[in-house]
N, C-alpha and C. Protein backbone atom coordinates (compact mmCIF):
# COMPACT_ATOMS: atom_id res chain seq x y z
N UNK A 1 6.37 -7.58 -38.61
CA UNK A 1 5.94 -6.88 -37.40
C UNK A 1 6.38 -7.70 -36.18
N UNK A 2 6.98 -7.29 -35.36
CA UNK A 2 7.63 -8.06 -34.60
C UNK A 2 7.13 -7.80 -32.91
N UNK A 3 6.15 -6.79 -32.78
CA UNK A 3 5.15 -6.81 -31.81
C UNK A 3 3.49 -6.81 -32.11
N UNK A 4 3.15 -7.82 -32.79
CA UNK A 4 1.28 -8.10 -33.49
C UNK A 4 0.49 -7.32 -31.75
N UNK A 5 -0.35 -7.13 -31.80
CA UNK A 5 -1.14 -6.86 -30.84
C UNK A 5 -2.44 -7.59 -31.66
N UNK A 6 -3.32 -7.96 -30.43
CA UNK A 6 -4.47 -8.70 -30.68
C UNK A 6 -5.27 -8.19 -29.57
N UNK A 7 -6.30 -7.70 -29.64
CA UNK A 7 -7.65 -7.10 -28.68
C UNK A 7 -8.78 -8.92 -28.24
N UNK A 8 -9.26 -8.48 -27.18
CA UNK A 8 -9.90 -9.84 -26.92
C UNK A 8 -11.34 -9.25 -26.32
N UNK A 9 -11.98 -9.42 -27.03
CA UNK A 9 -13.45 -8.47 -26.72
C UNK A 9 -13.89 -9.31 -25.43
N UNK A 10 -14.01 -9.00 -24.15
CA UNK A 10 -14.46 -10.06 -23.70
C UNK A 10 -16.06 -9.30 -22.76
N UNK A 11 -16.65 -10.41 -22.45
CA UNK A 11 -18.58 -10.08 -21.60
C UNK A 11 -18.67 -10.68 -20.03
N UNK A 12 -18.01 -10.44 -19.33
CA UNK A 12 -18.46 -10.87 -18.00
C UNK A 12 -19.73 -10.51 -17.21
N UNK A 13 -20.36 -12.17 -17.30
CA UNK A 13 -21.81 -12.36 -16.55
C UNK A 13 -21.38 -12.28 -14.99
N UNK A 14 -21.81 -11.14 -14.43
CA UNK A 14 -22.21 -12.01 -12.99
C UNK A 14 -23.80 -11.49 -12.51
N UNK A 15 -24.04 -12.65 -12.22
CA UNK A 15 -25.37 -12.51 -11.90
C UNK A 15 -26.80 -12.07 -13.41
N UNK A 16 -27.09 -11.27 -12.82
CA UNK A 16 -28.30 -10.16 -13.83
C UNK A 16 -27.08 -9.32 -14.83
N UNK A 17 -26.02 -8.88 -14.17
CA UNK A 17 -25.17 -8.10 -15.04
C UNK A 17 -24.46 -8.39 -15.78
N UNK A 18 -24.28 -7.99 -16.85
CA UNK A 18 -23.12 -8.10 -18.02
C UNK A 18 -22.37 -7.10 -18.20
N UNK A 19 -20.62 -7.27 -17.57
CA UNK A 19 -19.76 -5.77 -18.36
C UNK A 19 -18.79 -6.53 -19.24
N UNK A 20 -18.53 -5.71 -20.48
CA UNK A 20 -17.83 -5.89 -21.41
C UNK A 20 -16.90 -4.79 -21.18
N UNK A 21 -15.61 -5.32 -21.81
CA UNK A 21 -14.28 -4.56 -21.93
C UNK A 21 -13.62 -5.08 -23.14
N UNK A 22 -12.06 -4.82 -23.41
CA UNK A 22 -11.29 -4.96 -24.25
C UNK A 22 -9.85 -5.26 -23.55
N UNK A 23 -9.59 -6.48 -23.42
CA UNK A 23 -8.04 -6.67 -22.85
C UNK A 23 -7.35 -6.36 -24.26
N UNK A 24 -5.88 -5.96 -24.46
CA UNK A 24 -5.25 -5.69 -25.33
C UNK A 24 -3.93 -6.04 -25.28
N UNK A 25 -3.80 -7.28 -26.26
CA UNK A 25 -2.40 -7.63 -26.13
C UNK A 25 -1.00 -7.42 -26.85
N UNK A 26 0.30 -7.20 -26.59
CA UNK A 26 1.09 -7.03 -27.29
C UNK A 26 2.20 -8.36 -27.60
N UNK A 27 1.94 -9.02 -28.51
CA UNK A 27 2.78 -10.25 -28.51
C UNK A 27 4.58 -9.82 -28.96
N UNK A 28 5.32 -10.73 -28.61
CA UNK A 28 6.71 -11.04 -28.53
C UNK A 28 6.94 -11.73 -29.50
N UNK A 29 6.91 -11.32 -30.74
CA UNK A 29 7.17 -12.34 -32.03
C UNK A 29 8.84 -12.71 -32.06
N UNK A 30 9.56 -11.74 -31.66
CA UNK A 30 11.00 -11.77 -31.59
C UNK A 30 11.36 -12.64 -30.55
N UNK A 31 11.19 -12.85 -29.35
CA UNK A 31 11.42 -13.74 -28.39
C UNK A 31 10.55 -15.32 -27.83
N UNK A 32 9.46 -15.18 -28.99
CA UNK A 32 8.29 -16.37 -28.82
C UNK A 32 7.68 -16.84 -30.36
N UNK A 33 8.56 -16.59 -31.36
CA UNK A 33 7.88 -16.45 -32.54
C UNK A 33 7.24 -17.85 -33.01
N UNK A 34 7.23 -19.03 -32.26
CA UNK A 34 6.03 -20.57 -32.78
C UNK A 34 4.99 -19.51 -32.01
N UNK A 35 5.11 -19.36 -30.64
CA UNK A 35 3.70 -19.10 -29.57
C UNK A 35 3.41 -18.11 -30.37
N UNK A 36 3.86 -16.92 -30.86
CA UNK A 36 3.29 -15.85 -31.32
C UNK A 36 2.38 -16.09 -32.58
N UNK A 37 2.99 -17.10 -33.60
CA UNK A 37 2.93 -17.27 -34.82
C UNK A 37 1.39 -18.43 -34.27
N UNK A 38 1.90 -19.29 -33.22
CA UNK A 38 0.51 -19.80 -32.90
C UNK A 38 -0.96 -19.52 -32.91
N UNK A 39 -0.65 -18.55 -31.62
CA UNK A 39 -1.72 -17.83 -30.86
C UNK A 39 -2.33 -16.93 -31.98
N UNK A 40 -1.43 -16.36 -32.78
CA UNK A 40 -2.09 -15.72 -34.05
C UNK A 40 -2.89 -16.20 -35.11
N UNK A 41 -2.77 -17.88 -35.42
CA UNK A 41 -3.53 -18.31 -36.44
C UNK A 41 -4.82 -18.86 -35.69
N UNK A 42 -4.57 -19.15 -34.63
CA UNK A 42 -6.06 -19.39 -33.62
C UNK A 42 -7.17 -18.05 -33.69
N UNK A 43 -6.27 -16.87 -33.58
CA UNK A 43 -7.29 -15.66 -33.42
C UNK A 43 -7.57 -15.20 -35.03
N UNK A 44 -6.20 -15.65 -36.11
CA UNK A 44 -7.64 -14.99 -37.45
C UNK A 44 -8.09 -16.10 -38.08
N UNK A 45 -8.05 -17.46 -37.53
CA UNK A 45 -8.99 -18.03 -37.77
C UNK A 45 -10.41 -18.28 -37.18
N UNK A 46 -10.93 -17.31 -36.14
CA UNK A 46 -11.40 -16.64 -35.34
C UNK A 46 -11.94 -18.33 -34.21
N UNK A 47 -10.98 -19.21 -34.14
CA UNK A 47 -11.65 -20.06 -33.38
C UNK A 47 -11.74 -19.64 -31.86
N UNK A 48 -11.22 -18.67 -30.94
CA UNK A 48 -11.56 -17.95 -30.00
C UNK A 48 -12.63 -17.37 -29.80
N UNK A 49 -13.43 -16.65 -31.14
CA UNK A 49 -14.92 -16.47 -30.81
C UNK A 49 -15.84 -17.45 -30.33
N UNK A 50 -15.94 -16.32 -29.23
CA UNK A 50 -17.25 -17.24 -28.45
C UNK A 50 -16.30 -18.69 -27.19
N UNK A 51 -15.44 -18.73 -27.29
CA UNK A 51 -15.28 -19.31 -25.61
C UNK A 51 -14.82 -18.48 -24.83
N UNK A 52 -14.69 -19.11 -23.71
CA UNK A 52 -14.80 -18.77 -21.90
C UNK A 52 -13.33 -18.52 -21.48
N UNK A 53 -13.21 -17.98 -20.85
CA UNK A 53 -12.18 -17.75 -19.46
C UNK A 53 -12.63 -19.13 -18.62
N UNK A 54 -12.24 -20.52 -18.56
CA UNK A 54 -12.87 -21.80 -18.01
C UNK A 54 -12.36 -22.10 -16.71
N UNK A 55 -11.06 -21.11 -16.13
CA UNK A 55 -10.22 -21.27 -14.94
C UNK A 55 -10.00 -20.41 -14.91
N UNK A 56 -10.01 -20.17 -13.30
CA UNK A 56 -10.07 -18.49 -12.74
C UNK A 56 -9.57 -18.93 -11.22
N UNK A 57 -7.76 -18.53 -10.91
CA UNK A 57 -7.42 -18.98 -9.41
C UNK A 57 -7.03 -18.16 -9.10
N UNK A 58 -7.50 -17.75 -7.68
CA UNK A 58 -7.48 -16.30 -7.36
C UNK A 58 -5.50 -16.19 -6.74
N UNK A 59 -4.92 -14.95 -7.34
CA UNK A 59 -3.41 -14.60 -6.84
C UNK A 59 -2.97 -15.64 -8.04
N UNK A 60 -3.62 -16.29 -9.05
CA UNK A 60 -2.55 -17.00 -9.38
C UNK A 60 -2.53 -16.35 -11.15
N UNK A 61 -4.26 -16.93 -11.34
CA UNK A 61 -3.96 -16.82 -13.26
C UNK A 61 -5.07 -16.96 -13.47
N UNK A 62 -6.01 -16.36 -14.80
CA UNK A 62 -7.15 -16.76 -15.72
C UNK A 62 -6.73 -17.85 -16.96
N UNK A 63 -7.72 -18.71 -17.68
CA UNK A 63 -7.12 -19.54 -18.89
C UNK A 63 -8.30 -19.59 -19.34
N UNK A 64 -7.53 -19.20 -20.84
CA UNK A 64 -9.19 -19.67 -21.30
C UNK A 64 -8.48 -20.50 -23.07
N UNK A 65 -9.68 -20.29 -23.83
CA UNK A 65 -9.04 -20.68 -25.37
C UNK A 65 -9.52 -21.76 -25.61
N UNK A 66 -10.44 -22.66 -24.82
CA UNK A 66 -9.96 -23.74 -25.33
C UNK A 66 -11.37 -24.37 -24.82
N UNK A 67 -12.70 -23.58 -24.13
CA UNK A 67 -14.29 -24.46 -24.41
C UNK A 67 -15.11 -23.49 -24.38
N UNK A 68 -15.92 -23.48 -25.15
CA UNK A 68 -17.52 -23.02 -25.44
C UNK A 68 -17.87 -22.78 -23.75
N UNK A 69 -19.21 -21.83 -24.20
CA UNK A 69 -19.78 -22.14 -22.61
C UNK A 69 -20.37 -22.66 -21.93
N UNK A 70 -20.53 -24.16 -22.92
CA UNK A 70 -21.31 -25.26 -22.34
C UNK A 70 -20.50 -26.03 -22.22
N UNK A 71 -19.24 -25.89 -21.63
CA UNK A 71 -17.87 -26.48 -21.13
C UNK A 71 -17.34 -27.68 -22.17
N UNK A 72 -17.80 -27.75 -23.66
CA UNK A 72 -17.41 -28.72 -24.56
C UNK A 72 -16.16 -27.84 -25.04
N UNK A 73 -15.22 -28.84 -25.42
CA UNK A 73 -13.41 -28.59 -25.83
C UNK A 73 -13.70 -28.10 -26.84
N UNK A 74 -13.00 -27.25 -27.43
CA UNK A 74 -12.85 -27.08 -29.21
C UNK A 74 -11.38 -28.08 -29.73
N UNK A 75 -11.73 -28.35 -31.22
CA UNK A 75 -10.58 -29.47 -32.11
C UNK A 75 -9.53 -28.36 -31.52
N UNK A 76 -8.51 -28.70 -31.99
CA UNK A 76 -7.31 -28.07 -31.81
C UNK A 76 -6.47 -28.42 -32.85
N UNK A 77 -5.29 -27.71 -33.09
CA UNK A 77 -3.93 -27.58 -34.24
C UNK A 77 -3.14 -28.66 -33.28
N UNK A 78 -2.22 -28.99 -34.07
CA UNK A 78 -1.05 -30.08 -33.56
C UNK A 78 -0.21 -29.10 -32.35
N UNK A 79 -0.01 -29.76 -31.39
CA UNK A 79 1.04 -28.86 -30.31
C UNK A 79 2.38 -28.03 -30.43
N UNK A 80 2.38 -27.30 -30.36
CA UNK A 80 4.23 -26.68 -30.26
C UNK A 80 5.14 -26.43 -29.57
N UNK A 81 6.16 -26.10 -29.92
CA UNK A 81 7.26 -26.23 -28.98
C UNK A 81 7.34 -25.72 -27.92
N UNK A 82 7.94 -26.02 -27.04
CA UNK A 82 7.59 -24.95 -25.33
C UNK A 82 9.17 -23.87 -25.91
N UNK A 83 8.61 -22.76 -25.44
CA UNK A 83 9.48 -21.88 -25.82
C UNK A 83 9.66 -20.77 -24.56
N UNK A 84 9.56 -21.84 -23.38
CA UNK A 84 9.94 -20.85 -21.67
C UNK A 84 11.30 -20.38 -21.67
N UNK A 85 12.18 -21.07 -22.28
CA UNK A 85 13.58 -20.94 -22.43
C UNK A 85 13.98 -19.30 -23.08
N UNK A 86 12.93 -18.68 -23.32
CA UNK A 86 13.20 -17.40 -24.10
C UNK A 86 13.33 -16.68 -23.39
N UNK A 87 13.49 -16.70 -22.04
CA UNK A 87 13.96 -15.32 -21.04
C UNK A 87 12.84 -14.30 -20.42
N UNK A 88 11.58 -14.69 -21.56
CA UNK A 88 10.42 -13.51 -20.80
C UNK A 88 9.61 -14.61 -19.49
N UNK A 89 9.69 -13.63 -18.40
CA UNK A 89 8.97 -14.20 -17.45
C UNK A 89 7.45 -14.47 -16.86
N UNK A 90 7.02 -15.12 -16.09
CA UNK A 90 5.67 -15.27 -15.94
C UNK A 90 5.38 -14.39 -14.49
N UNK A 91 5.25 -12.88 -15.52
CA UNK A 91 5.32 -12.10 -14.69
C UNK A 91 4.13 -11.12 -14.48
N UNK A 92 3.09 -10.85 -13.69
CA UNK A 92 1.82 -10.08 -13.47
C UNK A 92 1.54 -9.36 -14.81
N UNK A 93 0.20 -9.71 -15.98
CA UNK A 93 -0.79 -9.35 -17.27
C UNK A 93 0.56 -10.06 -18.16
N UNK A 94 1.38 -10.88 -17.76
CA UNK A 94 1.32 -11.40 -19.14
C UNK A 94 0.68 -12.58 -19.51
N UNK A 95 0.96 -13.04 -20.77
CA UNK A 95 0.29 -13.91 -21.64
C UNK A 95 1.13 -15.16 -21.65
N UNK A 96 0.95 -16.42 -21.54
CA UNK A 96 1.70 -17.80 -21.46
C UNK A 96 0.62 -18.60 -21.85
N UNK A 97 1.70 -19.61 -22.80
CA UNK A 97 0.55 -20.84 -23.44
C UNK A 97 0.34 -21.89 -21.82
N UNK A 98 -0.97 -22.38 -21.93
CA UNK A 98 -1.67 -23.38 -21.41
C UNK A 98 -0.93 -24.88 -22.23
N UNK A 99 -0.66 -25.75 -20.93
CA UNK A 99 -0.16 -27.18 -21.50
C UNK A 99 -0.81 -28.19 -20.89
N UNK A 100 -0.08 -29.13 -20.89
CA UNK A 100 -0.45 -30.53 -20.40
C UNK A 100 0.80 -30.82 -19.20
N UNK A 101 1.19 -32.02 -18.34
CA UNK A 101 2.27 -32.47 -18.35
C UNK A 101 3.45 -32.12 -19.28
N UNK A 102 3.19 -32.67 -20.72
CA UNK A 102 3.91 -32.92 -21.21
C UNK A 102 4.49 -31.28 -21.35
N UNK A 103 5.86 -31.06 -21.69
CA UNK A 103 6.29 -29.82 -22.29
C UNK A 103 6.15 -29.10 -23.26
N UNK A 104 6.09 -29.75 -24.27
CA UNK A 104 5.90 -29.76 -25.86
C UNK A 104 4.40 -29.55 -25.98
N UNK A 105 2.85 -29.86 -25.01
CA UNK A 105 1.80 -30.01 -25.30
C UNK A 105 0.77 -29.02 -25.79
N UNK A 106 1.18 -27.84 -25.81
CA UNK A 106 0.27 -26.40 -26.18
C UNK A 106 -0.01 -26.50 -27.36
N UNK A 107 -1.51 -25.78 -27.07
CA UNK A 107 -1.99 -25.76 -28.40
C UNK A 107 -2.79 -24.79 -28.37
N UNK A 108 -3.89 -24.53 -28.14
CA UNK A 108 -5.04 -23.36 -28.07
C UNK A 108 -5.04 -22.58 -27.14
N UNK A 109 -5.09 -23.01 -26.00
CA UNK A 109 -5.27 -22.43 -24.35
C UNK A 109 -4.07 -21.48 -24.38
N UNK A 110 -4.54 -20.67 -23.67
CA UNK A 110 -3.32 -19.42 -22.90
C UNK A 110 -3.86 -19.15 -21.42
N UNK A 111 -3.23 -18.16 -20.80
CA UNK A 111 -3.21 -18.12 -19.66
C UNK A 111 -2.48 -16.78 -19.38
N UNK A 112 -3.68 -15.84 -18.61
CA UNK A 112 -3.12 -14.56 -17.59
C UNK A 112 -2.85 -14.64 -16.71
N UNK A 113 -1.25 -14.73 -16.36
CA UNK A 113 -0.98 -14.27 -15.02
C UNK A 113 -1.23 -12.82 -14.45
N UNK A 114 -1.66 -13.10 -13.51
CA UNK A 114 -2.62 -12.36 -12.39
C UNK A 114 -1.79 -11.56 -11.15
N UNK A 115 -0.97 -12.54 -10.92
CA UNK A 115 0.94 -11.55 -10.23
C UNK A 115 1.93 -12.99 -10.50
N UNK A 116 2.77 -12.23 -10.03
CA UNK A 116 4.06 -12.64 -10.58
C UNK A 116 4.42 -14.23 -9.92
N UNK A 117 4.17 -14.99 -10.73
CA UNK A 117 4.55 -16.29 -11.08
C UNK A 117 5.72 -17.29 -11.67
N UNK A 118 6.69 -17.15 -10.80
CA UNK A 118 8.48 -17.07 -10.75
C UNK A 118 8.63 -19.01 -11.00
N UNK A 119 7.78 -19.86 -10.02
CA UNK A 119 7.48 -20.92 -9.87
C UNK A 119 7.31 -21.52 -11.88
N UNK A 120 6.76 -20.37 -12.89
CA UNK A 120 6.64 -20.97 -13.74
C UNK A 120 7.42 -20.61 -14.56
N UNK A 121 8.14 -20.35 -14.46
CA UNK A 121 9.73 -19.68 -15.33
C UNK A 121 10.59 -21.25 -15.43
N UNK A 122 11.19 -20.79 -17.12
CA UNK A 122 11.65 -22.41 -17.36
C UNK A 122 13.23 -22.00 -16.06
N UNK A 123 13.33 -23.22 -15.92
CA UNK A 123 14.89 -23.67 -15.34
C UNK A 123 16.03 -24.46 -15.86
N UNK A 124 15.11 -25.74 -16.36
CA UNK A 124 16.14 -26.33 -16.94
C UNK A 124 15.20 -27.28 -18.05
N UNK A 125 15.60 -27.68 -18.84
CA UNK A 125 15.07 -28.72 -20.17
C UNK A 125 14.53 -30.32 -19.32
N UNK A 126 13.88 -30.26 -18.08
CA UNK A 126 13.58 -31.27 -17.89
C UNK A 126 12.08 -31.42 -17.51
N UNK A 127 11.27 -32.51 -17.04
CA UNK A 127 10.19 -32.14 -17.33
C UNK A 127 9.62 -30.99 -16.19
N UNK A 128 10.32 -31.37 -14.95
CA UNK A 128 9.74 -30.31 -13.61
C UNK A 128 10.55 -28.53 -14.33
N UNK A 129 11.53 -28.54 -15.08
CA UNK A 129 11.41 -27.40 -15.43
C UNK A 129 11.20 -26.78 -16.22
N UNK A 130 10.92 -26.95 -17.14
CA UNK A 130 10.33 -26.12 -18.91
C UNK A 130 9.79 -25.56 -18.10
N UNK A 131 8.82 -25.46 -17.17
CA UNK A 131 8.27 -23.77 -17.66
C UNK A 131 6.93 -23.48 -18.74
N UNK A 132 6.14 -22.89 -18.26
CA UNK A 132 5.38 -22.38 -19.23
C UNK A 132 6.17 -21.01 -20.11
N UNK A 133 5.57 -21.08 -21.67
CA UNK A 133 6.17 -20.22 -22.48
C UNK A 133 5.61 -18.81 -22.35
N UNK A 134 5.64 -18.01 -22.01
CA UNK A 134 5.37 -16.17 -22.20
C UNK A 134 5.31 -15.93 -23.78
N UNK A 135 4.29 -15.21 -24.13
CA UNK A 135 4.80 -14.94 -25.36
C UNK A 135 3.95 -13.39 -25.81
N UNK A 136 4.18 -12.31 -24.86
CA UNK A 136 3.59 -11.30 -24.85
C UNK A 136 2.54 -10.65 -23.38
N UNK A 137 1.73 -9.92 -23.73
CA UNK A 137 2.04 -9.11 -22.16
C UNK A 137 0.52 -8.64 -22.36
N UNK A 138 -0.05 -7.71 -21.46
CA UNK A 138 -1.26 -7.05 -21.67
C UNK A 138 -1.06 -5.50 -21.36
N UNK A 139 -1.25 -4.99 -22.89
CA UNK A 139 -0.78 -3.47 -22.13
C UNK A 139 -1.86 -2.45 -22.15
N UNK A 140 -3.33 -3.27 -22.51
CA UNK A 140 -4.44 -2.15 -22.23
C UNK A 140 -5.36 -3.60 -21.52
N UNK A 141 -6.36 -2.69 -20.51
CA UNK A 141 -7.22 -3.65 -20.34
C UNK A 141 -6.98 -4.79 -19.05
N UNK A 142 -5.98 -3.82 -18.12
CA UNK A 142 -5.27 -4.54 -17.07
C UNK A 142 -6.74 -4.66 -16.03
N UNK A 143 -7.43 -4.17 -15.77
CA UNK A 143 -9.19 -3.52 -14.94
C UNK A 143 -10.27 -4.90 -15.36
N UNK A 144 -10.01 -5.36 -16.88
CA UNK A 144 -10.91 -6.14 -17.15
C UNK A 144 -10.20 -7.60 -16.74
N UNK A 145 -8.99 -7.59 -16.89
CA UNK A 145 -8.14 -8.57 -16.38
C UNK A 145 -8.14 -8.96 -14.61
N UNK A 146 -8.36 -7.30 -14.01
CA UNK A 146 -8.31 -7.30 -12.48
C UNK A 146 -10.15 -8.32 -12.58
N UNK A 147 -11.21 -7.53 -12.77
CA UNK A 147 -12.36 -7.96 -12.58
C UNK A 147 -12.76 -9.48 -13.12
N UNK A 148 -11.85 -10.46 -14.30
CA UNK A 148 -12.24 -11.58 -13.76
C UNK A 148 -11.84 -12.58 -13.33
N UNK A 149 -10.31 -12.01 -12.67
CA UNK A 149 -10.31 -12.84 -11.87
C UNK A 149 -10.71 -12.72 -10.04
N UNK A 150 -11.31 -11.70 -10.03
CA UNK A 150 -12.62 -11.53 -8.87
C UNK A 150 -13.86 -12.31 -9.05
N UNK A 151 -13.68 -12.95 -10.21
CA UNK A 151 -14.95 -13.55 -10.22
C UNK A 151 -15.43 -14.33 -9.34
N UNK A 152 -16.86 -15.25 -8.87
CA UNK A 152 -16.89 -16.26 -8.02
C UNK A 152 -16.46 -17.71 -8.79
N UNK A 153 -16.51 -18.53 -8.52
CA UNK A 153 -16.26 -20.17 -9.00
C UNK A 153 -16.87 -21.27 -8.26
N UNK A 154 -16.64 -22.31 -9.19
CA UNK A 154 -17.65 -23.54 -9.06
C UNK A 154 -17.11 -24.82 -9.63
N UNK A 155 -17.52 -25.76 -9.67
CA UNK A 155 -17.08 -26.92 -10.09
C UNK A 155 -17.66 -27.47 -11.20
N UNK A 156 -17.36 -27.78 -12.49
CA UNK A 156 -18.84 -28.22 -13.81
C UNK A 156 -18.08 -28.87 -13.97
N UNK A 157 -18.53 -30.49 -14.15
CA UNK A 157 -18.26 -31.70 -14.35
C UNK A 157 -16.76 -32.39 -13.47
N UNK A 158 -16.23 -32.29 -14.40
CA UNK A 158 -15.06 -33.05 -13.77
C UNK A 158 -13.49 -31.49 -13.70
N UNK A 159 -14.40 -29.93 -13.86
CA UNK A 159 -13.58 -29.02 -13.62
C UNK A 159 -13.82 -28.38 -12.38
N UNK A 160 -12.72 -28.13 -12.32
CA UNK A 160 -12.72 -26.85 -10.61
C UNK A 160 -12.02 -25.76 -11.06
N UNK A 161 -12.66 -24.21 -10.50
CA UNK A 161 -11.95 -23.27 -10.56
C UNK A 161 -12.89 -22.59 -11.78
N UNK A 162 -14.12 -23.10 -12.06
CA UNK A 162 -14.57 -22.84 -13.27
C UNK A 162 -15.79 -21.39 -12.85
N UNK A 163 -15.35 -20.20 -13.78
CA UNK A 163 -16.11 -19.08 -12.99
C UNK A 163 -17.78 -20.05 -12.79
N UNK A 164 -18.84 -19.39 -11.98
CA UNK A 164 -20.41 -19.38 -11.43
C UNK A 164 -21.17 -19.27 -12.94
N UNK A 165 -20.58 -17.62 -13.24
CA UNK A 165 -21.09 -17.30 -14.30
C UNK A 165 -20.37 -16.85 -15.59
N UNK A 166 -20.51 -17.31 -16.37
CA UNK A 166 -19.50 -17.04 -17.65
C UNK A 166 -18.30 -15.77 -18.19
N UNK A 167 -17.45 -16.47 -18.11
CA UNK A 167 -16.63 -14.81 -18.75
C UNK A 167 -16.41 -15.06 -20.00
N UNK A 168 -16.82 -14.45 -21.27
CA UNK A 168 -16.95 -14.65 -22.46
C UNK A 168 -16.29 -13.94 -23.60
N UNK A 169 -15.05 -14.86 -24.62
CA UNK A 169 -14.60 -14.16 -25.25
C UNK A 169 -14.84 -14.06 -26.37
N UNK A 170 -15.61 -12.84 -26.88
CA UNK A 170 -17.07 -12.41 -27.54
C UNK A 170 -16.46 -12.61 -29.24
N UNK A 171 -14.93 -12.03 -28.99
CA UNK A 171 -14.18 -12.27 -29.96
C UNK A 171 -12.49 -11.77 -29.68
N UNK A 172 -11.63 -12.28 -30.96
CA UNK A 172 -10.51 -11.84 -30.59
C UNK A 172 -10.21 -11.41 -32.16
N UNK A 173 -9.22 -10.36 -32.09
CA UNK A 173 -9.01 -9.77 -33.26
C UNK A 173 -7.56 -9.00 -33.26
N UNK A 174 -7.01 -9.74 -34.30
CA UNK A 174 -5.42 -9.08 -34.45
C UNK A 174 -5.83 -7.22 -35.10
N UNK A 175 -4.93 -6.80 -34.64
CA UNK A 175 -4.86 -5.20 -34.88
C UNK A 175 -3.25 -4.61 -35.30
């Protein structure tokens, strides 16, 4: 199958209220197939149930994957290859792995771009250009994507950009 789709149940608190939706993703196994093949053993090994959307910058991107909602990290798989070099861009609801510095550093985390993010498109094999990797898109569920990154934000511990009140991904599930 060379486009997996994966649904991401997610619960946004604000305040007294809770709305739940369904972002819905279509991955790029043909043009991202480590990130695809990644991001896929994270979700049926269901370690995505139950963390946060933990960064939320408004015009830029949501990220989540990667803490509970008592802002503790989850273990993680060994890192993989940056795979920005594949031509898909970091372009408004798609999907791109979360890194470090380093290029090579992804592992759990992903990241919605929110509009079009040209700045993160690879350029060249060095470290200012790899690029974050794309590795699929959002083609239902663009509304639940708009609403959190409207969210408000705050600072918890040594993070910034971290929503007030939790956006929660209740679960994720390949389809």
């Amino acid at each position: 199958m060379s486009n997996p789709q994966v649904e991401l149940h997610i619960t946004i608190n604000v305040a007294d209220t809770a709305t739940q939706g369904v972002i819905t993703l279509e991955l790029d196994a043909k043009n991202a197939p480590k990130s695809t093949e990644n991001f896929l053993s994270y979700v049926n090994s269901g370690f995505y149930n139950g963390t946060i959307f933990h960064r939320v910058i408004k015009n830029f991107m949501i990220q989540g994957g990667g803490f509970t909602a008592d802002m503790k990290q989850k273990p993680v798989n060994d890192p993989i290859e940056n795979e920005a070099k594949n031509g898909l861009k970091n372009a408004k609801y798609t999907i791109a792995m979360a890194r470090t510095s380093d290029p090579h550093s992804a592992t759990g985390q992903f990241f919605l771009n929110t509009v079009d993010n040209d700045f993160l498109n690879h350029t060249s094999p060095t470290a200012q250009g790899w690029g974050y990797a794309v590795f699929g898109k959002v083609v239902k569920g663009e509304d639940i994507v708009d609403a959190i990154k409207k969210v408000r934000t705050t600072r918890k511990g040594f993070h910034d950009d971290v929503p007030f009140d939790t956006v929660i991904i209740d679960k994720a599930v390949a389809i």
